[in-house]
PDB file of N, CA and C in Angstrom:
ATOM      1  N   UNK A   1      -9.109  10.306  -7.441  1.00  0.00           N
ATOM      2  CA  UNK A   1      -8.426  10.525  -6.187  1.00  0.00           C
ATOM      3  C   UNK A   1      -7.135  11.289  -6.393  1.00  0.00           C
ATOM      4  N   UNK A   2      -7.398  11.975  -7.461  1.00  0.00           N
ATOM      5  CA  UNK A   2      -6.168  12.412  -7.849  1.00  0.00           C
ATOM      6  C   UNK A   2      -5.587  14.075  -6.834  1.00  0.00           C
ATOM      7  N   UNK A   3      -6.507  14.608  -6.116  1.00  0.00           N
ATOM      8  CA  UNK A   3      -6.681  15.299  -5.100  1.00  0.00           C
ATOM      9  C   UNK A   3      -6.039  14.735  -3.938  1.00  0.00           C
ATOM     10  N   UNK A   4      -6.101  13.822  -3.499  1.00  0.00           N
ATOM     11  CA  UNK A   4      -5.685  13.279  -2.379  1.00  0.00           C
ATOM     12  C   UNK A   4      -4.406  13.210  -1.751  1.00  0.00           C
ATOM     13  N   UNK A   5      -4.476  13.265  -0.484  1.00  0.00           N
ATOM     14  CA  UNK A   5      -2.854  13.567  -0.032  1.00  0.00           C
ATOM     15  C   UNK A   5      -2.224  12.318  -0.040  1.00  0.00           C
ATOM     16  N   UNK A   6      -1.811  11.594  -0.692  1.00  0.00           N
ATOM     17  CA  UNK A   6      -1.040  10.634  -0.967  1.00  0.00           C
ATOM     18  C   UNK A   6       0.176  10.479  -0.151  1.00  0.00           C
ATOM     19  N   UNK A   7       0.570   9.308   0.703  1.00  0.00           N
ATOM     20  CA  UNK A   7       1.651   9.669   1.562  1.00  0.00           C
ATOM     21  C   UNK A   7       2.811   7.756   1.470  1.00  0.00           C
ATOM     22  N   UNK A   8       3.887   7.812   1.493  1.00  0.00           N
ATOM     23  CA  UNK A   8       4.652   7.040   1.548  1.00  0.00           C
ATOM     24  C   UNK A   8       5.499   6.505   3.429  1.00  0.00           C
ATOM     25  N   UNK A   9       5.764   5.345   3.967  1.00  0.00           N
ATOM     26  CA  UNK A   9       5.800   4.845   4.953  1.00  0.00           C
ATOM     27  C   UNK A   9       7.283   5.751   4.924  1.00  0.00           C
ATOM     28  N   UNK A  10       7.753   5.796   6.413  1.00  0.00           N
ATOM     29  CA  UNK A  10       8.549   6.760   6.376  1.00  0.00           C
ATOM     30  C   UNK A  10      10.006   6.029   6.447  1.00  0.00           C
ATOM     31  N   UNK A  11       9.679   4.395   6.163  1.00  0.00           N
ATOM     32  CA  UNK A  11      11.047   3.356   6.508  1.00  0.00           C
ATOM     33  C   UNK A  11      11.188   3.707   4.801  1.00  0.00           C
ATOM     34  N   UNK A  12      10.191   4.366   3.488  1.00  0.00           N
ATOM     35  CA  UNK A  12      10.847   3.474   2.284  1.00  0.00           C
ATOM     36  C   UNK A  12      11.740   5.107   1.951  1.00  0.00           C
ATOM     37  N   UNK A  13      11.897   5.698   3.059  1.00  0.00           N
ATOM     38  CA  UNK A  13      13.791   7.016   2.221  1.00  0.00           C
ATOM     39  C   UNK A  13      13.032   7.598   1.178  1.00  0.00           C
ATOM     40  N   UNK A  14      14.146   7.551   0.436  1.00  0.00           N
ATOM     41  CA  UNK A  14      13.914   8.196  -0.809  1.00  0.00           C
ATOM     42  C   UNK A  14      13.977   6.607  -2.072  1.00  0.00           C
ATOM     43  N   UNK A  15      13.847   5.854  -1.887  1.00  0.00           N
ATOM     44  CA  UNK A  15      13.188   4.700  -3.018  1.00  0.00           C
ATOM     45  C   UNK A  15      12.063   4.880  -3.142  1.00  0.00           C
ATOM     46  N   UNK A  16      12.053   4.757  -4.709  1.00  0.00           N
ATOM     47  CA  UNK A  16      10.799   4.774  -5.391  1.00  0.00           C
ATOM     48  C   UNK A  16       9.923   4.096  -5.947  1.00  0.00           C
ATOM     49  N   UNK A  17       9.853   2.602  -5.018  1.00  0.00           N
ATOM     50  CA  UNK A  17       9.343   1.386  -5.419  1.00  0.00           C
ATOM     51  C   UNK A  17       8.323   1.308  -4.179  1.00  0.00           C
ATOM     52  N   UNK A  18       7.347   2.104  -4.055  1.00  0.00           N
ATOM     53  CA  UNK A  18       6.688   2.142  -2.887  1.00  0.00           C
ATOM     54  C   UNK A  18       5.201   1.964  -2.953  1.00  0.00           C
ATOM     55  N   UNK A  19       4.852   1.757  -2.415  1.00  0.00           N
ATOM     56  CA  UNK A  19       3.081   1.648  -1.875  1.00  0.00           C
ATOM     57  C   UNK A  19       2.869   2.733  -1.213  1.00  0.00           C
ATOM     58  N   UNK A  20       2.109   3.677  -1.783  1.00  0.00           N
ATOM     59  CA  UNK A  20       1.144   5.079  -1.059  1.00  0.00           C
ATOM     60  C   UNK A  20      -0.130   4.732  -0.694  1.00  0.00           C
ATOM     61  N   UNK A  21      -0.406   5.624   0.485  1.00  0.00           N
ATOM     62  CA  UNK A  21      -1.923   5.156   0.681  1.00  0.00           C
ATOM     63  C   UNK A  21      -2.241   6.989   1.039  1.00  0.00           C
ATOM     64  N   UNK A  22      -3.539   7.192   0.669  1.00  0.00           N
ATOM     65  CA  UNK A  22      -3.915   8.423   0.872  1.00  0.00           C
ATOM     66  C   UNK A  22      -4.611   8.414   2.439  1.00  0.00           C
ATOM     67  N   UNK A  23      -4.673   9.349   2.960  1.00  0.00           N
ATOM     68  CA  UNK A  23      -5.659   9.869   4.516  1.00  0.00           C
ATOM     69  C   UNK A  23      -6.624  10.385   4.378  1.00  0.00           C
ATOM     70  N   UNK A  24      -7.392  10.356   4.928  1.00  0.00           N
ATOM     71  CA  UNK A  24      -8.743  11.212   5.466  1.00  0.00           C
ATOM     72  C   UNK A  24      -9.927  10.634   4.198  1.00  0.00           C
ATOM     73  N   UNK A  25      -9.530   9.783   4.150  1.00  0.00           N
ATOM     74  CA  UNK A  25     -11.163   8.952   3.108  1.00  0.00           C
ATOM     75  C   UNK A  25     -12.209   8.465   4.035  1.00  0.00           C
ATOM     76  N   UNK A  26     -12.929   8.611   4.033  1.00  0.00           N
ATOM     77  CA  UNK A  26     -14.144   8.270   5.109  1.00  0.00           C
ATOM     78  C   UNK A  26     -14.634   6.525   4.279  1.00  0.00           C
ATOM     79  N   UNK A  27     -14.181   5.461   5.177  1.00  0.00           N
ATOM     80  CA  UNK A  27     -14.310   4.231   4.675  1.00  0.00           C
ATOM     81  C   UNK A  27     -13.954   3.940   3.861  1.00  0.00           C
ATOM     82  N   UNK A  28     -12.777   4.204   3.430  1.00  0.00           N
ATOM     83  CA  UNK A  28     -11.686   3.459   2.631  1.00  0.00           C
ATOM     84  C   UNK A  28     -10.132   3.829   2.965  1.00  0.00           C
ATOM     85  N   UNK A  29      -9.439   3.233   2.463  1.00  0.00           N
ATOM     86  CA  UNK A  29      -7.690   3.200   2.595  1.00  0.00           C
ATOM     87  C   UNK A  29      -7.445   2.995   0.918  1.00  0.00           C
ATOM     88  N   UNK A  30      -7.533   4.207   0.892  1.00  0.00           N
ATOM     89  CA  UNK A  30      -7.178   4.115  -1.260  1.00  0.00           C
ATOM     90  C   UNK A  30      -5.260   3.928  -0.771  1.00  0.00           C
ATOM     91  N   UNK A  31      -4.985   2.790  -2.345  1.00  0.00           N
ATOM     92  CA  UNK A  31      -3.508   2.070  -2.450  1.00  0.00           C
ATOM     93  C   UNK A  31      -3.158   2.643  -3.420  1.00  0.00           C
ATOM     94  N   UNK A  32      -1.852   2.498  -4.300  1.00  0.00           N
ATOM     95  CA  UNK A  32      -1.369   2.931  -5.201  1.00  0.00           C
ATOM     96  C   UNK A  32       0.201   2.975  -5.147  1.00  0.00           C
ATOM     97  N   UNK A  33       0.598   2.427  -6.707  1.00  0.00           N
ATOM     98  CA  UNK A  33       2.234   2.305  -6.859  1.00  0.00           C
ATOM     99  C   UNK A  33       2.819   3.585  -6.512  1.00  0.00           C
ATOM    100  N   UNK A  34       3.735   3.987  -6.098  1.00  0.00           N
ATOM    101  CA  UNK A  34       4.414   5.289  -6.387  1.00  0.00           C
ATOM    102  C   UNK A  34       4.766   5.506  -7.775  1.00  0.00           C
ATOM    103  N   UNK A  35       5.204   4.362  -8.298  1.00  0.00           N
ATOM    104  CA  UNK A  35       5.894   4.447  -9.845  1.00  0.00           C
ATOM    105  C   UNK A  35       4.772   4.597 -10.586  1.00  0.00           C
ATOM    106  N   UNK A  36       3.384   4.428 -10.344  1.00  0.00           N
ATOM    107  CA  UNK A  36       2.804   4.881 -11.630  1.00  0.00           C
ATOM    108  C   UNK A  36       1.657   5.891 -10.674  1.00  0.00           C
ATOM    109  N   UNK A  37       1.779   6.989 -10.404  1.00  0.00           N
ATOM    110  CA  UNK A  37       0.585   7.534  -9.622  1.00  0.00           C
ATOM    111  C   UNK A  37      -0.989   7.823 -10.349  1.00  0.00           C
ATOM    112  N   UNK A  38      -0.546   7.978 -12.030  1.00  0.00           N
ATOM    113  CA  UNK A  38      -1.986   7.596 -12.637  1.00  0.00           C
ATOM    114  C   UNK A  38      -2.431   6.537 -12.973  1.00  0.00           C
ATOM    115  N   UNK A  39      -1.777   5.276 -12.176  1.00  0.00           N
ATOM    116  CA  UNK A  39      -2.372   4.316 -12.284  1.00  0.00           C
ATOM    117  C   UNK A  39      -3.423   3.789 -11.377  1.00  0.00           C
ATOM    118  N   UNK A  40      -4.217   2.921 -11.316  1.00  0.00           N
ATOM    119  CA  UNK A  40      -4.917   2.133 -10.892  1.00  0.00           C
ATOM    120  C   UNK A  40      -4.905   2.635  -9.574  1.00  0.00           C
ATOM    121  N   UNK A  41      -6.041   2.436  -8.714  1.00  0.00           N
ATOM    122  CA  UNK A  41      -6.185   2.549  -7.108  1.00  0.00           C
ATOM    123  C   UNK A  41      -6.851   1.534  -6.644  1.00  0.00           C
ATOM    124  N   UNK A  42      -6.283   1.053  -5.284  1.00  0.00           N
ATOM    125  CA  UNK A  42      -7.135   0.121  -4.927  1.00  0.00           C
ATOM    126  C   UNK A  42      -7.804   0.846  -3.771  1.00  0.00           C
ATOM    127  N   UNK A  43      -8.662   1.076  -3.256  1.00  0.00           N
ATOM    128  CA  UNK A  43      -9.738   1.287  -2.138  1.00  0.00           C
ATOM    129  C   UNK A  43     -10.215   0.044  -1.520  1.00  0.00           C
ATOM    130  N   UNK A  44      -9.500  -0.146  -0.449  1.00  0.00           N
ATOM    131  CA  UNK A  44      -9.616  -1.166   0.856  1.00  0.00           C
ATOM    132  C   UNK A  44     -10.420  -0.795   1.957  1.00  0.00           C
ATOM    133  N   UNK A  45     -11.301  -1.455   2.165  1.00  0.00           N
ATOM    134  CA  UNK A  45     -11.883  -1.485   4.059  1.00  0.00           C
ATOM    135  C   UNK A  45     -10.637  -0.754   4.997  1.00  0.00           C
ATOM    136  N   UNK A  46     -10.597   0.218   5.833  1.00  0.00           N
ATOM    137  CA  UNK A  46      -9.950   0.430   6.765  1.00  0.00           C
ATOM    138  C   UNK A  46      -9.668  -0.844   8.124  1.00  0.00           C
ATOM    139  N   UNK A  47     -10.438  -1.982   8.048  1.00  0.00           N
ATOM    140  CA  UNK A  47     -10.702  -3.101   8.661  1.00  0.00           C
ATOM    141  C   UNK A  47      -9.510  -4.122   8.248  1.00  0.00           C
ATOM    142  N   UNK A  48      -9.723  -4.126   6.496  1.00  0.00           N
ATOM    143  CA  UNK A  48      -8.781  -4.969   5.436  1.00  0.00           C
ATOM    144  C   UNK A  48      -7.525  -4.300   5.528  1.00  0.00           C
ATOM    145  N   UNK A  49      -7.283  -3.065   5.997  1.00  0.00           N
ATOM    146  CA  UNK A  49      -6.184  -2.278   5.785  1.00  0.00           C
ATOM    147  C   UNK A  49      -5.114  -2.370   7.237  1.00  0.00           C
ATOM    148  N   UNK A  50      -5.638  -2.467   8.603  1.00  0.00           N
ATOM    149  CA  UNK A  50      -5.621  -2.529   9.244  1.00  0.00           C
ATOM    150  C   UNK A  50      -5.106  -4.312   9.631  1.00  0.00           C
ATOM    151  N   UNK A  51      -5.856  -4.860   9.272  1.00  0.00           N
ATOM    152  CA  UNK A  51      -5.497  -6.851   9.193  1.00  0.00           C
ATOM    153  C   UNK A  51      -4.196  -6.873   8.485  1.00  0.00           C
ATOM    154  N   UNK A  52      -4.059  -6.314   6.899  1.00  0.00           N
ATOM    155  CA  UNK A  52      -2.916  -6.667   6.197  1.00  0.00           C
ATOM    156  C   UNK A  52      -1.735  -5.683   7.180  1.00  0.00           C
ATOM    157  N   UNK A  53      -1.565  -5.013   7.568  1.00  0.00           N
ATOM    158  CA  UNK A  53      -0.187  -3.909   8.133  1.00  0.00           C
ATOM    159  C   UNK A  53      -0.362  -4.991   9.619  1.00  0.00           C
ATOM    160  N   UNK A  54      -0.885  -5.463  10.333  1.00  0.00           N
ATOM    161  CA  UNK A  54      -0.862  -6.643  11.634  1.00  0.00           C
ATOM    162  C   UNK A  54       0.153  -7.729  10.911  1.00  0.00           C
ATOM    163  N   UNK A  55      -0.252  -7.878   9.963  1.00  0.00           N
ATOM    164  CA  UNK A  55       0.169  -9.384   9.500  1.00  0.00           C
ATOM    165  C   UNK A  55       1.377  -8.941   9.016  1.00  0.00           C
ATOM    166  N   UNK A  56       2.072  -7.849   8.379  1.00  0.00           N
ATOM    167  CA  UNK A  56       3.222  -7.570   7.934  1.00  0.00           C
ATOM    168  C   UNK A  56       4.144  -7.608   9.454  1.00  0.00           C
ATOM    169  N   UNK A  57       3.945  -6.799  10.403  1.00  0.00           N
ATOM    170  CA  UNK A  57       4.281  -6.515  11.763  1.00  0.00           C
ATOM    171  C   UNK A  57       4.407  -7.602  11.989  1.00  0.00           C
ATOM    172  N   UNK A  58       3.644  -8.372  12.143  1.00  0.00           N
ATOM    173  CA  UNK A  58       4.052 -10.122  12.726  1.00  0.00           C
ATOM    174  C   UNK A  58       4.572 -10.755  12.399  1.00  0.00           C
ATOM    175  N   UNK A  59       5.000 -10.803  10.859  1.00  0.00           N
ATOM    176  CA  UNK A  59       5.515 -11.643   9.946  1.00  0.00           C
ATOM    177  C   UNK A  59       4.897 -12.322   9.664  1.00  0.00           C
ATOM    178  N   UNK A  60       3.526 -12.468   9.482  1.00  0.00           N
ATOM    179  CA  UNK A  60       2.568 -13.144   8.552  1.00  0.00           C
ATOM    180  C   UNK A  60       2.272 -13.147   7.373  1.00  0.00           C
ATOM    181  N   UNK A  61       2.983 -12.148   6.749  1.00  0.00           N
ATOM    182  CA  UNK A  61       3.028 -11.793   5.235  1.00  0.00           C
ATOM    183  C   UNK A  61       4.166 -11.357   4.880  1.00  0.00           C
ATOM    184  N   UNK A  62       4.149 -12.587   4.196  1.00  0.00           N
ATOM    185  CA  UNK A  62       5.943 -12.201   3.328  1.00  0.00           C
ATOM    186  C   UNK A  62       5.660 -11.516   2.565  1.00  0.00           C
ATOM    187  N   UNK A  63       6.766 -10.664   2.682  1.00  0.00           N
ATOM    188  CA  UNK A  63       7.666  -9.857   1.244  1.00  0.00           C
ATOM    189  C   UNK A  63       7.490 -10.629  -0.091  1.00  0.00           C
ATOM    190  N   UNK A  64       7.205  -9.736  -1.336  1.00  0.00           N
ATOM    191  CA  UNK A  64       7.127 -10.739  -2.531  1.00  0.00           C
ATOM    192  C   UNK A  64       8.606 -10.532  -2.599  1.00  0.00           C
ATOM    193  N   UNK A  65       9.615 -11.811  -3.499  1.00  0.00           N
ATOM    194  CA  UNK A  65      10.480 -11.360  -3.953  1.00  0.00           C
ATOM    195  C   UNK A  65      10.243 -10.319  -4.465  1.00  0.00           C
ATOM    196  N   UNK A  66      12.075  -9.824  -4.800  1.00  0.00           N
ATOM    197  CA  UNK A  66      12.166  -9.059  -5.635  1.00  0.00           C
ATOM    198  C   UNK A  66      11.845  -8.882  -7.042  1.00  0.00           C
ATOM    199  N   UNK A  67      11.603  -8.081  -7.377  1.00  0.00           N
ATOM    200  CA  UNK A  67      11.244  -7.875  -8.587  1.00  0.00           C
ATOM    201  C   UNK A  67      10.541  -8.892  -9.842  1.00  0.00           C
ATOM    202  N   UNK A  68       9.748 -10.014  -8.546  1.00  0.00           N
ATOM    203  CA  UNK A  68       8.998 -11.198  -9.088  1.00  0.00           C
ATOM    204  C   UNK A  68       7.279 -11.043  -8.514  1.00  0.00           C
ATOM    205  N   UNK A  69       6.700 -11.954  -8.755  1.00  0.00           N
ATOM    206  CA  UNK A  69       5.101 -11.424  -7.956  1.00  0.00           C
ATOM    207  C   UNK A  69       4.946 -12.596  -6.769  1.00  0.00           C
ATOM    208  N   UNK A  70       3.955 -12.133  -6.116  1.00  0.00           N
ATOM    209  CA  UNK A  70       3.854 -13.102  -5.262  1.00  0.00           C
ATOM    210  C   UNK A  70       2.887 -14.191  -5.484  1.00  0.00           C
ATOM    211  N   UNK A  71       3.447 -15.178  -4.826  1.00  0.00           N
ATOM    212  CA  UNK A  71       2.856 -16.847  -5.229  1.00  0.00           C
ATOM    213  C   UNK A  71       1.944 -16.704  -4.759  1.00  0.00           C
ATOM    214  N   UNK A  72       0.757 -17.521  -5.144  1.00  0.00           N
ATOM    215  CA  UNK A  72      -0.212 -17.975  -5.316  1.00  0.00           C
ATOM    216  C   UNK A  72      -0.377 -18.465  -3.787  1.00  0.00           C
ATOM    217  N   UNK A  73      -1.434 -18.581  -3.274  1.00  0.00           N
ATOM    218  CA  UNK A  73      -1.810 -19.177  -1.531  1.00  0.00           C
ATOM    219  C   UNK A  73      -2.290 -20.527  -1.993  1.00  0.00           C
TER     220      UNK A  73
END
């Protein structure tokens, strides 16, 4: 996916601790660190992608701390 237009939310400025998601994938929402762009991708359901950004908006999903991971459910 290394082709892909890769794009950042337009609240994260210029910080570089971000979550990219690429456009125009036909049934998927490919993820990815900004800090490592040859790293790893995740490819999500547009369904799954769509549920998790609701639940951020609502406050149904916390923020991990900082620079810690997030707990366990």
């Amino acid at each position: 996916m290394r082709e892909a237009n890769w794009r950042k939310s337009s609240y994260s400025g210029h910080q570089t601790d971000c979550v990219q998601i690429a456009d125009g994938i036909v049934g998927a929402v490919p993820v990815r660190d900004s800090k490592a762009p040859d790293g790893p991708t995740l490819a999500l359901r547009p369904a799954a992608w769509a549920a998790f950004i609701s639940g951020l908006k609502s406050g149904g999903v916390p923020p991990a701390a900082s620079g810690g991971t997030p707990a366990a459910a």
